[in-house]
Protein backbone atom coordinates (compact mmCIF):
# COMPACT_ATOMS: atom_id res chain seq x y z
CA UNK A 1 104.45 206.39 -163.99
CA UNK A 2 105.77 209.23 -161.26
CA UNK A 3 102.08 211.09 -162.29
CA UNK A 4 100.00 207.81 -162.04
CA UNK A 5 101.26 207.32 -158.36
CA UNK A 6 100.77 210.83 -157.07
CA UNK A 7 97.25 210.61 -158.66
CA UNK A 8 96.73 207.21 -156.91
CA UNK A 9 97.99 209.15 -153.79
CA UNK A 10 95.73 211.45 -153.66
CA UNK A 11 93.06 209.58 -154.34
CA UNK A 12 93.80 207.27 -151.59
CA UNK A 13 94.21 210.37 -149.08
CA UNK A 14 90.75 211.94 -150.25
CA UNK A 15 88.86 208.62 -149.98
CA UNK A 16 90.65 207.79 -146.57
CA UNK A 17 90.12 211.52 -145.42
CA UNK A 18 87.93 212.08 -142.09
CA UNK A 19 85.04 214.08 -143.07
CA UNK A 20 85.63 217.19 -141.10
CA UNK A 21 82.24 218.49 -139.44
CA UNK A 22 83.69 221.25 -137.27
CA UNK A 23 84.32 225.03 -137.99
CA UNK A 24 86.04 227.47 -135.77
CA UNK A 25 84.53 230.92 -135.57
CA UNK A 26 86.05 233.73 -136.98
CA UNK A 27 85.43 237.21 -136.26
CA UNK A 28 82.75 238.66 -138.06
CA UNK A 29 81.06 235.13 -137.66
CA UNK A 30 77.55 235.16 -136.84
CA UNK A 31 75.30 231.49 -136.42
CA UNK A 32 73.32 232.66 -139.80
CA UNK A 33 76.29 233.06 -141.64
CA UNK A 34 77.45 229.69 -140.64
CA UNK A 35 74.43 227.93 -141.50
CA UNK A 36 74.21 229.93 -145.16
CA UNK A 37 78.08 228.93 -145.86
CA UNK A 38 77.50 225.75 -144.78
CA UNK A 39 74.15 224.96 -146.83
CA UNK A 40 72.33 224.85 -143.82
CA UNK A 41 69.48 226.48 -142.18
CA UNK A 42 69.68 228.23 -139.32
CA UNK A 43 67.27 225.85 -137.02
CA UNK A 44 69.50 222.65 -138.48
CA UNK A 45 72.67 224.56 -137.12
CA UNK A 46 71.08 225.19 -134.10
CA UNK A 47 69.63 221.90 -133.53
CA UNK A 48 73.20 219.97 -133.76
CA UNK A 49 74.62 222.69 -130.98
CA UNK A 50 72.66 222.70 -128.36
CA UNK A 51 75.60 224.38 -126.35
CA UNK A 52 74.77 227.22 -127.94
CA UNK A 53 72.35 228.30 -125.85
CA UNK A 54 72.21 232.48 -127.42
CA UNK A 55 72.37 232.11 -131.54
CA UNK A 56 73.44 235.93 -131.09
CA UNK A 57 76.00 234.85 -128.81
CA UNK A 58 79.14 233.10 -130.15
CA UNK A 59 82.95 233.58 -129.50
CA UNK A 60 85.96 233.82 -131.79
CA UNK A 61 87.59 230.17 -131.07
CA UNK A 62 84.36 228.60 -130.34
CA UNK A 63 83.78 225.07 -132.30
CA UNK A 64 80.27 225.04 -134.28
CA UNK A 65 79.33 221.44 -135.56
CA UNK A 66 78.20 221.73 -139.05
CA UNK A 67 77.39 217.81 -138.90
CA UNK A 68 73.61 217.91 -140.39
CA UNK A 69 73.78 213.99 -139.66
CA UNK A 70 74.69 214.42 -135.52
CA UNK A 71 71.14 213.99 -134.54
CA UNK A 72 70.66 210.92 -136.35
CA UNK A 73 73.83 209.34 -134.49
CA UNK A 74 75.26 208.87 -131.24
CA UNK A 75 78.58 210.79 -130.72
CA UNK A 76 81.36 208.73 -131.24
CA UNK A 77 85.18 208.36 -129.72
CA UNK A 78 88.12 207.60 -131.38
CA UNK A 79 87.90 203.74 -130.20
CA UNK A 80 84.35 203.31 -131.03
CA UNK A 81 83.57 204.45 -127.65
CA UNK A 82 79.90 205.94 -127.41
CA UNK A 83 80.75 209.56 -125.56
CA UNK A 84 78.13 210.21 -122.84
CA UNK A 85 77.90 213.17 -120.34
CA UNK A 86 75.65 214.83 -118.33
CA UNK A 87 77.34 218.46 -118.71
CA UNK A 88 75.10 220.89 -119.56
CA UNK A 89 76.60 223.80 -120.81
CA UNK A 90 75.11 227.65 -120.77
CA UNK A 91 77.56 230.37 -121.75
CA UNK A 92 78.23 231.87 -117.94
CA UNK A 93 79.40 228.12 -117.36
CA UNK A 94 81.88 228.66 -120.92
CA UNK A 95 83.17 231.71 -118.73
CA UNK A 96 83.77 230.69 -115.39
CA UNK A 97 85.27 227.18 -116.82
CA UNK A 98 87.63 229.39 -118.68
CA UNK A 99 88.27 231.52 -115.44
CA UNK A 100 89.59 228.67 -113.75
CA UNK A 101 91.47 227.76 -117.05
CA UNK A 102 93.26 230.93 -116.54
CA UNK A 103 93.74 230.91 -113.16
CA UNK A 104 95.32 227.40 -112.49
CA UNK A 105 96.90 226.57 -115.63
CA UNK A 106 98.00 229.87 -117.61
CA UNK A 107 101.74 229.72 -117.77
CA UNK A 108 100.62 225.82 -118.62
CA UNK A 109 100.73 224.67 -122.66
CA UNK A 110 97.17 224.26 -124.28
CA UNK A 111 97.14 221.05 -123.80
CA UNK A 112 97.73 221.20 -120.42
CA UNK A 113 94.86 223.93 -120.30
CA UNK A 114 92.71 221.87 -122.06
CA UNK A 115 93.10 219.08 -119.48
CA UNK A 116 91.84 221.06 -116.33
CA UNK A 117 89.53 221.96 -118.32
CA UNK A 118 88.49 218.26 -118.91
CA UNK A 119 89.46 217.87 -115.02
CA UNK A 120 86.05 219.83 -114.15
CA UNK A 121 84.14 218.27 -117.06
CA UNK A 122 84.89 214.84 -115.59
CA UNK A 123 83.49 215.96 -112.42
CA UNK A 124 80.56 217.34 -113.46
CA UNK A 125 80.04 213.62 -114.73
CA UNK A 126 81.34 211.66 -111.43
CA UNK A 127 78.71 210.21 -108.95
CA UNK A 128 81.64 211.48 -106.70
CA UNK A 129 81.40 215.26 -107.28
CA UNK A 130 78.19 217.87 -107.85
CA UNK A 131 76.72 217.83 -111.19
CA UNK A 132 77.23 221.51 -112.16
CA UNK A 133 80.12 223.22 -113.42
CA UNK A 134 79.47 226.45 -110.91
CA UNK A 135 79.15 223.56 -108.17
CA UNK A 136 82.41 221.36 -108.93
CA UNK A 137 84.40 224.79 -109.12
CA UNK A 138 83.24 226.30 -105.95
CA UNK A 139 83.11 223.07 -103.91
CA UNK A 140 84.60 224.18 -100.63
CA UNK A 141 88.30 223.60 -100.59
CA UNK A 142 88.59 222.36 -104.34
CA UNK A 143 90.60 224.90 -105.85
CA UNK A 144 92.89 227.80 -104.60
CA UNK A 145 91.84 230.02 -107.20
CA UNK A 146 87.99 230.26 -105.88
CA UNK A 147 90.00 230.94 -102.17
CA UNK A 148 92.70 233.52 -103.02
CA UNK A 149 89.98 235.05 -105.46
CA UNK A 150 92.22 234.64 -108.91
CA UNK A 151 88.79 233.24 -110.13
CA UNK A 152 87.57 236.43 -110.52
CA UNK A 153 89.56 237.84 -113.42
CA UNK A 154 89.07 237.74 -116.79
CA UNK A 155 90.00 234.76 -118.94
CA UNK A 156 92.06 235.10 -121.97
CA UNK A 157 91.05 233.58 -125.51
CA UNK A 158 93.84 230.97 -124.95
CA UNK A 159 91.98 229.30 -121.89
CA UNK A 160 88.67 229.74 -124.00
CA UNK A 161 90.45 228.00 -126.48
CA UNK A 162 90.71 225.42 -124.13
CA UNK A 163 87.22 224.45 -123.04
CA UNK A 164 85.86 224.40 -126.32
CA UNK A 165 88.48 222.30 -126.76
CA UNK A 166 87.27 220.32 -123.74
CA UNK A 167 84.03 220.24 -124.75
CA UNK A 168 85.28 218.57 -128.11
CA UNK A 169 86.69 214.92 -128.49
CA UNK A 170 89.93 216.47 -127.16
CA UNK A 171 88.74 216.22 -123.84
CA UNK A 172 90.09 212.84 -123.90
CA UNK A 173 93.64 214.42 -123.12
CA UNK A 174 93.08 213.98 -119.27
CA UNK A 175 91.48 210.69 -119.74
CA UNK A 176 89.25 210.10 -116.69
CA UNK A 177 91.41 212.46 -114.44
CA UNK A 178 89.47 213.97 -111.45
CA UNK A 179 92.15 215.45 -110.11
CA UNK A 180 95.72 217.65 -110.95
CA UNK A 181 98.45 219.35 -109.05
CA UNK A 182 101.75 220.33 -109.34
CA UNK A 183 104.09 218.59 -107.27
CA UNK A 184 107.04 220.69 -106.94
CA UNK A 185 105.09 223.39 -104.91
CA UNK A 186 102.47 221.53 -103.21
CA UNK A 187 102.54 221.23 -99.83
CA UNK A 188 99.97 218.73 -99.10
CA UNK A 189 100.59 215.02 -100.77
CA UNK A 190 97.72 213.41 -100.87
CA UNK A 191 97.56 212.85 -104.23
CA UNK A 192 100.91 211.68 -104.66
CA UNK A 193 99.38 207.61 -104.06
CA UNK A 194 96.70 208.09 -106.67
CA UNK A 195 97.08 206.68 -110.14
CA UNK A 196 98.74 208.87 -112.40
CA UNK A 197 96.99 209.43 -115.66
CA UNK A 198 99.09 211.81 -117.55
CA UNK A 199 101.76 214.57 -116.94
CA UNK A 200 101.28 217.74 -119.08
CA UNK A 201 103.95 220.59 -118.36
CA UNK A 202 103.94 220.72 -114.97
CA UNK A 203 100.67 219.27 -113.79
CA UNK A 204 99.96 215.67 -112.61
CA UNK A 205 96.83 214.34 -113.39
CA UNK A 206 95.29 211.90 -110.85
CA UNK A 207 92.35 209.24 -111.24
């Protein structure tokens, strides 16, 4: 009886499963070997990431969709919610997205990394912003880091991480934040009326 319930189990669990159409690069990864371990050819890997702009070009961290179905359906959130954005992404935009990353949220968790990250995305896709990554980032007065010049060092693979993270359904984290700070060191309060969407570590995320 004990057997015929664990079997049921894990029958249920397999059937119930999420098909999982992501894969995280590894070093020694290339976009060939991918495709070839994923019964794919190259131009169908390519064609359902067209993030990657360089097929010589990919990161340890980065997420590669494996999905040979994407084309032939919209991309879906968790609610049934049809995800649409206007961010295109080349690979100095990964870099510089990561920069900032870095810069304004590295003694942050990853989740709280991830959510700048998502910060700029949503940005990029407000009527209220420019519609570039470079452009949101260096909009005058926008973020210390592009002022004091902390933009300007490397990032590390944990803020990486974090926008392919953001440029996964995790971006959801921040919700439709447009704005974070941290209140127990900033000296203007502006934001301190807007809507809070979420607190990660020590960052406040504002609508």
């Amino acid at each position: 009886m004990k057997k015929l319930i664990f079997l049921l189990t894990l029958l249920f669990t397999l059937l119930s499963a999420e098909p999982i159409f992501a894969y995280t690069v590894q070093k020694g990864d290339t976009m060939s070997k991918i495709a070839r371990d994923n019964g794919m050819s190259l131009s169908e890997l390519a064609s359902v990431n067209p993030q990657v702009n360089n097929l010589d070009l990919i990161y340890v961290g980065q997420e590669i969709s494996i999905d040979k179905d994407k084309k032939s359906r919209p991309a879906v959130a968790s609610r049934g919610e049809t995800i649409s954005s206007k961010v295109n992404i080349s690979e100095a935009d990964i870099d510089l997205l990561a920069r900032i990353v870095r810069a304004e949220a590295q003694s942050e968790p990853f989740e709280g990394k991830v959510a700048v990250a998502s910060v700029v995305l949503n940005r990029v896709d407000s009527p209220k912003f420019p519609d570039t990554i470079r452009d949101v980032i260096y909009q005058s007065g926008q973020f210390q880091p592009v002022s004091n010049g902390e933009i300007n060092k490397p990032a590390d693979k944990e803020s990486r991480r974090a926008v392919f993270a953001a440029l996964s359904d995790m971006r959801k984290i921040a919700k439709d934040s447009l704005f974070f700070y941290n209140p127990d060191i900033a000296t203007n309060r502006w934001l301190d009326s807007r809507e809070t969407i979420v607190v990660i570590g020590q960052h406040v995320f504002k609508n």
